[in-house]
C-alpha atoms as a PDB file:
ATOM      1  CA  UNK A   1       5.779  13.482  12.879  1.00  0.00           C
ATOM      2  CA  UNK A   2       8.566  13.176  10.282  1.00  0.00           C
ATOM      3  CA  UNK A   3       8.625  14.132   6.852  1.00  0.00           C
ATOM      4  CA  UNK A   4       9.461  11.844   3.859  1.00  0.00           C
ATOM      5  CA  UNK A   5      13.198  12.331   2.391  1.00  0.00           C
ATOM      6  CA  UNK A   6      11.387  13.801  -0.643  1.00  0.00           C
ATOM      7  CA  UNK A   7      10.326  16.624   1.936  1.00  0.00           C
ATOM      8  CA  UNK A   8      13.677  17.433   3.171  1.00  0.00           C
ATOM      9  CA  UNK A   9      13.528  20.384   1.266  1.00  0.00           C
ATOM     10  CA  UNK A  10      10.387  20.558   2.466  1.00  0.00           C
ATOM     11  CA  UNK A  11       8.327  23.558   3.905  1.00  0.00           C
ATOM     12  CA  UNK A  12      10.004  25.522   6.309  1.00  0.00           C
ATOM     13  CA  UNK A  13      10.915  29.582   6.578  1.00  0.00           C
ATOM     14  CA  UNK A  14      11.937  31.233   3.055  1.00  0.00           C
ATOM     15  CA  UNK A  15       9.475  28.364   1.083  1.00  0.00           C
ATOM     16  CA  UNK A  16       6.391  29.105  -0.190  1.00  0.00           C
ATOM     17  CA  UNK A  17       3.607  26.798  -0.737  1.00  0.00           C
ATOM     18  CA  UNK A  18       0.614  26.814  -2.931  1.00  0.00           C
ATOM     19  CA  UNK A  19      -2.610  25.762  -1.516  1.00  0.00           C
ATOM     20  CA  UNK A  20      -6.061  25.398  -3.724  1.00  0.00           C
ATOM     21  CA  UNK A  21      -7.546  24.829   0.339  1.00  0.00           C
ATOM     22  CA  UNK A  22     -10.820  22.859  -0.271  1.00  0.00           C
ATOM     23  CA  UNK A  23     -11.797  22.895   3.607  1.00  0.00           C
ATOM     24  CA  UNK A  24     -13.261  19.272   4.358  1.00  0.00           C
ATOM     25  CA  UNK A  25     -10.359  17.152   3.260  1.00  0.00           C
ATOM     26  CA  UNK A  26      -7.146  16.361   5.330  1.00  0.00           C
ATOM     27  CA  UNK A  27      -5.490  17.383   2.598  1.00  0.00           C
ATOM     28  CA  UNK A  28      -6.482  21.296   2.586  1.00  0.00           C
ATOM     29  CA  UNK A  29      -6.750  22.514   6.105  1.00  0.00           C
ATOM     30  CA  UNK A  30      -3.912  19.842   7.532  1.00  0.00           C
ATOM     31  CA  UNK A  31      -1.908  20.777   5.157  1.00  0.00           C
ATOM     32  CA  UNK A  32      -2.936  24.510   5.535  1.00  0.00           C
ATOM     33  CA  UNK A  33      -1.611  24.336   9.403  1.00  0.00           C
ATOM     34  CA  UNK A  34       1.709  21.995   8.543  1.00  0.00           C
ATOM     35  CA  UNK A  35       2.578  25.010   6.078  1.00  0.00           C
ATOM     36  CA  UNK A  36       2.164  27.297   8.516  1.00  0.00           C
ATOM     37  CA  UNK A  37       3.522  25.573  11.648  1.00  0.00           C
ATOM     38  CA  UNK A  38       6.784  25.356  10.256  1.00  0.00           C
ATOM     39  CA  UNK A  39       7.408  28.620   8.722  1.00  0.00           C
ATOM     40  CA  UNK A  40       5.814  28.756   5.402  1.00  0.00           C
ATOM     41  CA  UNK A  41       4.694  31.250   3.273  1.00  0.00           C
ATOM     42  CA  UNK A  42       1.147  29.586   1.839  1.00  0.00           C
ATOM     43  CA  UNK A  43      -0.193  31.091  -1.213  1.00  0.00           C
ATOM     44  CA  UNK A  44      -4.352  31.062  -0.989  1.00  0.00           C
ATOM     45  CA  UNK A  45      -4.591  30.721  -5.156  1.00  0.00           C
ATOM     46  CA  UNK A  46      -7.394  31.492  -6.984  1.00  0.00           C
ATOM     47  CA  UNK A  47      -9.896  28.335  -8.681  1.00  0.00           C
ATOM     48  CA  UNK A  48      -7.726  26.280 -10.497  1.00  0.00           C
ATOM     49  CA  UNK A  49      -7.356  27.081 -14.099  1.00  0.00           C
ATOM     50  CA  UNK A  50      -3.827  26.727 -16.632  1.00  0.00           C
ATOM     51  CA  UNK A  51      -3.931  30.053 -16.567  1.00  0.00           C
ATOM     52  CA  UNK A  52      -3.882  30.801 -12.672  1.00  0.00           C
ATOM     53  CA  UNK A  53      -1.204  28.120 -12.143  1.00  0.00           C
ATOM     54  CA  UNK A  54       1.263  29.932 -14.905  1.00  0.00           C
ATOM     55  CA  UNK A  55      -0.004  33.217 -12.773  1.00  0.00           C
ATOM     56  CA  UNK A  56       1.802  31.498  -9.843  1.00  0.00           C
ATOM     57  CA  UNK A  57       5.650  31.906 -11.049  1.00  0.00           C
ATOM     58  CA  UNK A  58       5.704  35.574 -10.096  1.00  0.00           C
ATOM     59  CA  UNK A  59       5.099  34.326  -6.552  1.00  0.00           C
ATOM     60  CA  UNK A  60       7.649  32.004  -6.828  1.00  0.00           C
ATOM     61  CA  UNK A  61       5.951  29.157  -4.944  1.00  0.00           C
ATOM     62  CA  UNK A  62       8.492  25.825  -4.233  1.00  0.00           C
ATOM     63  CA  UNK A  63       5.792  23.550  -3.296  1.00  0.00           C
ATOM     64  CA  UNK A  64       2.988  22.373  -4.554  1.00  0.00           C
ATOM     65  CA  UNK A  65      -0.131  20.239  -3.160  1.00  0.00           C
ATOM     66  CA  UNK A  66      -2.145  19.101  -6.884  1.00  0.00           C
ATOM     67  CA  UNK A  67      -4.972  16.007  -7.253  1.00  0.00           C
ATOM     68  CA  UNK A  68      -3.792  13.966 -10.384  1.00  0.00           C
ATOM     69  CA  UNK A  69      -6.779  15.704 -12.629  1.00  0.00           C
ATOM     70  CA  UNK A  70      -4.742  18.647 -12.272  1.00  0.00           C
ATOM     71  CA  UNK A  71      -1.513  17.318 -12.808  1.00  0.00           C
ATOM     72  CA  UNK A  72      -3.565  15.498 -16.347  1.00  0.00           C
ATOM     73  CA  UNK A  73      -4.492  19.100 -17.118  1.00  0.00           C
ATOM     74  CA  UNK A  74      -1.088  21.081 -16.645  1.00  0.00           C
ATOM     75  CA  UNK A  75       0.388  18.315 -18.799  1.00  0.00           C
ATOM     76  CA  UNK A  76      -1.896  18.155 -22.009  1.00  0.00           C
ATOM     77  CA  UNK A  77      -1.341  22.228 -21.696  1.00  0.00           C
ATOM     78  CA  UNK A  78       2.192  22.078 -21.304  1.00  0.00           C
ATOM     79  CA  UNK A  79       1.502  24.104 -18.241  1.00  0.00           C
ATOM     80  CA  UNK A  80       2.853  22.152 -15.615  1.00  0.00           C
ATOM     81  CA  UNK A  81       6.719  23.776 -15.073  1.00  0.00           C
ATOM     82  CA  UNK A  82       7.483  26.573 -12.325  1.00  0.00           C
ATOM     83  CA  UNK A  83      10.972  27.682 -12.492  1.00  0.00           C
ATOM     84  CA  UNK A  84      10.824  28.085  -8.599  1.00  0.00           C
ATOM     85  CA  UNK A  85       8.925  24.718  -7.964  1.00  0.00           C
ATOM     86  CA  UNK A  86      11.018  22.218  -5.764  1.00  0.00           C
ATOM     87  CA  UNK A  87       8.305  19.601  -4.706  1.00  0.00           C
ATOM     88  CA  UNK A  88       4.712  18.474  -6.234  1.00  0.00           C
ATOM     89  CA  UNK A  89       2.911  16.419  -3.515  1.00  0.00           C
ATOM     90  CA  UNK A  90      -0.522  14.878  -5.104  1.00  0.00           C
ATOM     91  CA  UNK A  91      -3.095  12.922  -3.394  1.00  0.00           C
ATOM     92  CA  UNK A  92      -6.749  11.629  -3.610  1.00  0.00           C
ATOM     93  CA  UNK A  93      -6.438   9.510  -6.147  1.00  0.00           C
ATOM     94  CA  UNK A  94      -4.167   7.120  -8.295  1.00  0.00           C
ATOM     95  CA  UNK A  95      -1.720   8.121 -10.916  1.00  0.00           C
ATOM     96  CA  UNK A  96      -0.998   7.046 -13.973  1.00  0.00           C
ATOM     97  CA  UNK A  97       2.343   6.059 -15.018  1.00  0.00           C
ATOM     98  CA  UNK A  98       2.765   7.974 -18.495  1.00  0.00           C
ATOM     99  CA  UNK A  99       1.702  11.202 -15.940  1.00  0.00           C
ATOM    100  CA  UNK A 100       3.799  10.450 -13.845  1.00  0.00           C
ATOM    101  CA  UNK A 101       6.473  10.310 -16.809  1.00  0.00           C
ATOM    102  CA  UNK A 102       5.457  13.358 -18.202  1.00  0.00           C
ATOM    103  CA  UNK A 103       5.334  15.441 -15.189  1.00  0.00           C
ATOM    104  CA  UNK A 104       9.499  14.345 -14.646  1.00  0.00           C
ATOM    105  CA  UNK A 105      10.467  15.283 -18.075  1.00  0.00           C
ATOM    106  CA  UNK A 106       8.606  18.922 -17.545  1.00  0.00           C
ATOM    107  CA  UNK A 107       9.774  19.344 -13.821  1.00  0.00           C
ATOM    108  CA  UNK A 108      13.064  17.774 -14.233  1.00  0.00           C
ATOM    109  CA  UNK A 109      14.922  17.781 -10.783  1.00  0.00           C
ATOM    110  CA  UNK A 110      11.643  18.222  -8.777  1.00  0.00           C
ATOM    111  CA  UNK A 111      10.665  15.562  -6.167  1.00  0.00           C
ATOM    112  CA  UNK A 112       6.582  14.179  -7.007  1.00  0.00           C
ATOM    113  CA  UNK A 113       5.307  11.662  -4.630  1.00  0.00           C
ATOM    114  CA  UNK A 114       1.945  11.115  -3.072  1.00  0.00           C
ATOM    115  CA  UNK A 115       1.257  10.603   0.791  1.00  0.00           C
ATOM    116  CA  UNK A 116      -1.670   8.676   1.573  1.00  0.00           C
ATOM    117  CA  UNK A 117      -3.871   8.970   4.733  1.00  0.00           C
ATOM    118  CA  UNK A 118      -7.613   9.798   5.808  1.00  0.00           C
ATOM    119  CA  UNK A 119      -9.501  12.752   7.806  1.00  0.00           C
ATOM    120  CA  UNK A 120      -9.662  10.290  11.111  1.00  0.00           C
ATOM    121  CA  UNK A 121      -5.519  10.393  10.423  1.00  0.00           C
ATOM    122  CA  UNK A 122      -2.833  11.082   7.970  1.00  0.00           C
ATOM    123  CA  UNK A 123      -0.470  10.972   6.784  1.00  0.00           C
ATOM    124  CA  UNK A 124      -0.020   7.032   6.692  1.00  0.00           C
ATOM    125  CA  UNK A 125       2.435   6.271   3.884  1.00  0.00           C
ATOM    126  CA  UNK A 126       4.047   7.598   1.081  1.00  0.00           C
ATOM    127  CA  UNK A 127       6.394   6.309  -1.889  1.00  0.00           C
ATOM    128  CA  UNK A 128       8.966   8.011  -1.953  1.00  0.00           C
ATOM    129  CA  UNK A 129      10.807  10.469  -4.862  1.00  0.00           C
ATOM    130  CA  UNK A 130      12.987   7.973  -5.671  1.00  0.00           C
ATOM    131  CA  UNK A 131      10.797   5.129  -6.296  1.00  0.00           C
ATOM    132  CA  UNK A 132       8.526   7.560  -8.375  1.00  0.00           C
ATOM    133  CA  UNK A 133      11.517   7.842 -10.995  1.00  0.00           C
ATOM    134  CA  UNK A 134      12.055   3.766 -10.532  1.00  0.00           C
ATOM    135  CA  UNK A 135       8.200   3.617 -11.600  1.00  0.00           C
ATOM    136  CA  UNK A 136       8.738   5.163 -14.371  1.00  0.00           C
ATOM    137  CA  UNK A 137      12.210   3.975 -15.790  1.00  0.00           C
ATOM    138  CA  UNK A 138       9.988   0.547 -15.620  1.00  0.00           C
ATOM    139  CA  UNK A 139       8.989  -0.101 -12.095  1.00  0.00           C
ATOM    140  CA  UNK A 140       5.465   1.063 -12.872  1.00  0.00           C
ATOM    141  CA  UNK A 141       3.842  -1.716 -10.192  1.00  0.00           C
ATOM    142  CA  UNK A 142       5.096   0.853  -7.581  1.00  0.00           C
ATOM    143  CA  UNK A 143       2.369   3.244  -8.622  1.00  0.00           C
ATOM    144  CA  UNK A 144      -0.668   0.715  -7.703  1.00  0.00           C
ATOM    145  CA  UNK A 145       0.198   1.060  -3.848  1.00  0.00           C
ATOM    146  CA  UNK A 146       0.568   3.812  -1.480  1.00  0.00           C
ATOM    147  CA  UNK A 147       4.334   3.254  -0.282  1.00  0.00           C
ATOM    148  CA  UNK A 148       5.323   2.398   3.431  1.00  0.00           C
ATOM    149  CA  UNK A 149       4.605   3.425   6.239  1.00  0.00           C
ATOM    150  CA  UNK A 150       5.853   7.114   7.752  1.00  0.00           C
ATOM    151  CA  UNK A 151       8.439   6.220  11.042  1.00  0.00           C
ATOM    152  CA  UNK A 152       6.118   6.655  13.458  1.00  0.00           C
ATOM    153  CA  UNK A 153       3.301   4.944  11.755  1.00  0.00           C
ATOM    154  CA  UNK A 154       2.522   0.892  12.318  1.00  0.00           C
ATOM    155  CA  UNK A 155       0.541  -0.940   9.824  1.00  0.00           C
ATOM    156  CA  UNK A 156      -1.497  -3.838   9.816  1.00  0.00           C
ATOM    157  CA  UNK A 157      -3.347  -6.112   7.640  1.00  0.00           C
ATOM    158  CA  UNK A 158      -6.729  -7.807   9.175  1.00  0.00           C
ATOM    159  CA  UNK A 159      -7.106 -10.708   7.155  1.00  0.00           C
ATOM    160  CA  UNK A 160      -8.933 -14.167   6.938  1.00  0.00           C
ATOM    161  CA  UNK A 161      -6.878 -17.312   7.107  1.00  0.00           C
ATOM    162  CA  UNK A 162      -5.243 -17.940   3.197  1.00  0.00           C
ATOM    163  CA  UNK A 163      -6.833 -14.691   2.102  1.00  0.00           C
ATOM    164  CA  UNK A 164      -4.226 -12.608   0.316  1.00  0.00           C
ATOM    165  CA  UNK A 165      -5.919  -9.482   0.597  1.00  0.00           C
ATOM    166  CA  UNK A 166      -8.010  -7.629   4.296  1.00  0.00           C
ATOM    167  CA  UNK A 167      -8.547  -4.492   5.996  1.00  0.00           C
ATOM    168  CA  UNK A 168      -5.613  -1.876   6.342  1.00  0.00           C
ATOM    169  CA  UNK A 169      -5.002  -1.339   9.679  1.00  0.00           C
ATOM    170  CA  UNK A 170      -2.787   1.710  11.446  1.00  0.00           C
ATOM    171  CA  UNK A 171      -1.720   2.893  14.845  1.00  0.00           C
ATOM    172  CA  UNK A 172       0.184   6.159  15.562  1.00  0.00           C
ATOM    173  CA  UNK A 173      -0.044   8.768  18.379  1.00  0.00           C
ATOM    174  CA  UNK A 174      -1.232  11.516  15.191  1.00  0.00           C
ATOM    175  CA  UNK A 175      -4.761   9.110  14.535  1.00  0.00           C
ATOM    176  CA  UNK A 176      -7.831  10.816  16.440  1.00  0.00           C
ATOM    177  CA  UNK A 177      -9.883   7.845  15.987  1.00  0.00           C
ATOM    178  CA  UNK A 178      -9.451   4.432  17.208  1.00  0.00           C
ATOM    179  CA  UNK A 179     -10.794   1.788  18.159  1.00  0.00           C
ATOM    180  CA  UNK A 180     -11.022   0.539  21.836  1.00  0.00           C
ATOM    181  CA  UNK A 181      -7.632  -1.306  21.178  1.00  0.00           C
ATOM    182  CA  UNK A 182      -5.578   1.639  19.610  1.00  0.00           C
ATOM    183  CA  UNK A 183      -5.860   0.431  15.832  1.00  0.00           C
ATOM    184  CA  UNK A 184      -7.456   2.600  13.145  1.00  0.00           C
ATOM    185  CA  UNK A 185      -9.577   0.363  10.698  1.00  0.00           C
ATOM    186  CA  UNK A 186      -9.166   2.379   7.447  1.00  0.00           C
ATOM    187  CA  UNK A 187     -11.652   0.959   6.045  1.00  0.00           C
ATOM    188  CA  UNK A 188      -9.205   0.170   2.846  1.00  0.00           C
ATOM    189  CA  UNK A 189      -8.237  -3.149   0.951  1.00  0.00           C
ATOM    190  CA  UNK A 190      -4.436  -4.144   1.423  1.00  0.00           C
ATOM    191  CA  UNK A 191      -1.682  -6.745   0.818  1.00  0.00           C
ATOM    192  CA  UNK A 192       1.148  -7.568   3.150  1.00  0.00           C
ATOM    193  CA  UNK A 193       4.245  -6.481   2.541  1.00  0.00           C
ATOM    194  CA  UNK A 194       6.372  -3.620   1.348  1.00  0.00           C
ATOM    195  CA  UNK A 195       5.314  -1.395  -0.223  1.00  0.00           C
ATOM    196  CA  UNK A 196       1.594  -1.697   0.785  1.00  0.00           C
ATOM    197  CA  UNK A 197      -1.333  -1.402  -1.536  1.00  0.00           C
ATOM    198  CA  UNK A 198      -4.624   0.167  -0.881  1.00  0.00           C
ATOM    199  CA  UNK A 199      -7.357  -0.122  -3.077  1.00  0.00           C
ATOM    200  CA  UNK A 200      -9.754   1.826  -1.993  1.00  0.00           C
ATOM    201  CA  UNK A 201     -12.936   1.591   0.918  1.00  0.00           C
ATOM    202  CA  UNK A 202     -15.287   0.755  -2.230  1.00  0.00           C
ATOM    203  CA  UNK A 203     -13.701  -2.195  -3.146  1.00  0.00           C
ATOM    204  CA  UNK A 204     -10.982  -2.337  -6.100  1.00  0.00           C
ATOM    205  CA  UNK A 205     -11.648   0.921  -8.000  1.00  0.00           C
ATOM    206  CA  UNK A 206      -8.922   1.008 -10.307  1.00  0.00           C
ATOM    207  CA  UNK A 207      -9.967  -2.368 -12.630  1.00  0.00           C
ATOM    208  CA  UNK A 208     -13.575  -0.877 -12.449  1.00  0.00           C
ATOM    209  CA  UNK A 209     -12.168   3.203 -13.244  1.00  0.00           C
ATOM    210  CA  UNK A 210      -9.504   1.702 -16.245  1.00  0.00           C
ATOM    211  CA  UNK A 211     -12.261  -0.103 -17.539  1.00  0.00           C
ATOM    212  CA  UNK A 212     -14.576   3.248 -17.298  1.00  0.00           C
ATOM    213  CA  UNK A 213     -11.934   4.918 -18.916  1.00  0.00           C
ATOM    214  CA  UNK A 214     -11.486   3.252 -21.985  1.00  0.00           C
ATOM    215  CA  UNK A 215     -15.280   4.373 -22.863  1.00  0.00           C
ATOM    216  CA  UNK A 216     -16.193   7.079 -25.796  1.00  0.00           C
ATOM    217  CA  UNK A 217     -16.342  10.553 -24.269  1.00  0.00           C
ATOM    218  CA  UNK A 218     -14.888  10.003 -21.576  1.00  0.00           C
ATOM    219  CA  UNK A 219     -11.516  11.769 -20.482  1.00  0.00           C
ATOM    220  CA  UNK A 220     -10.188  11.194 -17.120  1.00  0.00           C
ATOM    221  CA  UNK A 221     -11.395   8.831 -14.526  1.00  0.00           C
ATOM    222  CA  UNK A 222     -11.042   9.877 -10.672  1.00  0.00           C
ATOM    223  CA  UNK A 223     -10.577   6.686  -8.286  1.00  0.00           C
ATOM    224  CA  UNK A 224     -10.155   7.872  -4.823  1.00  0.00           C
ATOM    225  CA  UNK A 225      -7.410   5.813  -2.768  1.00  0.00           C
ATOM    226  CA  UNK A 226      -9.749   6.453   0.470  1.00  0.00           C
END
């Protein structure tokens, strides 16, 4: 399995990683192993708090695994910025753009990107770093899909005749479950063509979570991607 060019400083021997490891999600233990498999110091922090991410920097940790809540928080605190940081994957949920925009200007010269993917198989896709920094010098459309595909990954759409939108589709020799003809059904809404959007197994969350959002009280709306 390859890494995206945003991980090719990516962890390896002499990085460190920080890990919040929630264990049913992909996203903690896989990314627990990958860490490990190739080398990496992982840092087990403590629950997430401002203050326990600032506690970090003596550690010197140059990679970072965040959901986008997190990323909200470290931003209204003006938290966010490790001097040692090099990469800030997130994942779980969409992103919004004036995050993303505020994350750059506080990590300036550190690669943030998301990698998409489920517990039957991941990672799928990603955008990429450069197409993160597109997004926000006005290319914002980028954030509303999940990227392409990883090299080793094939992607399809199941769709009805003249529908614009079906089921996401993936095959790769990573995915542990498959159907009888080797294709994953994600379960996920998608459009053809690059880069692909995924909407979510519930339907289209993000209308339905903007919409939430604008409502007195409340502060932050999570929309899983899958």
């Amino acid at each position: 399995m390859s890494l995206p060019a945003g991980f090719g400083v990516g962890p390896r021997p002499g990085r460190i990683t920080r890990k919040r490891v929630t264990l049913p999600p992909v996203a903690g233990v896989g990314t627990l192993f990958i860490a490990l498999g190739l080398g990496a110091a992982v840092i087990p922090s403590p629950p997430f708090t401002a203050h326990t991410w600032r506690g970090l920097a003596r550690l010197s940790p140059t990679h970072a695994v965040l959901v986008p809540a997190m990323i909200e928080r470290l931003v209204e605190e003006q938290a966010l910025s490790l001097p040692s940081l090099r990469v800030l994957v997130y994942g779980s949920s969409p992103i919004r753009p004036d995050t993303v925009r505020r994350a750059l200007e506080a990590l300036p010269g550190v690669d943030i990107f998301s990698m998409y993917g489920q517990t039957e198989g991941s990672p799928l896709t990603f955008p990429s770093a450069e197409e993160y920094r597109h997004a926000v010098a006005g290319g914002e459309d980028l954030l509303l899909t999940v990227g392409r595909a990883f090299e080793p990954v094939e992607l399809g759409v199941e769709q009805a005749a003249g529908a614009q939108a079906g089921e996401l589709c993936a095959r790769a020799e990573h995915l542990f479950r498959t159907d009888a003809d080797g294709w994953m059904r994600t379960g996920d809404v998608a459009g053809r063509g690059p880069p692909v959007v995924a909407t979510g197994r519930s339907g289209w969350p993000s209308p339905s979570g903007d919409r939430s959002g604008g409502m007195p009280g409340v502060r932050l709306v999570w929309r899983p991607v899958s």
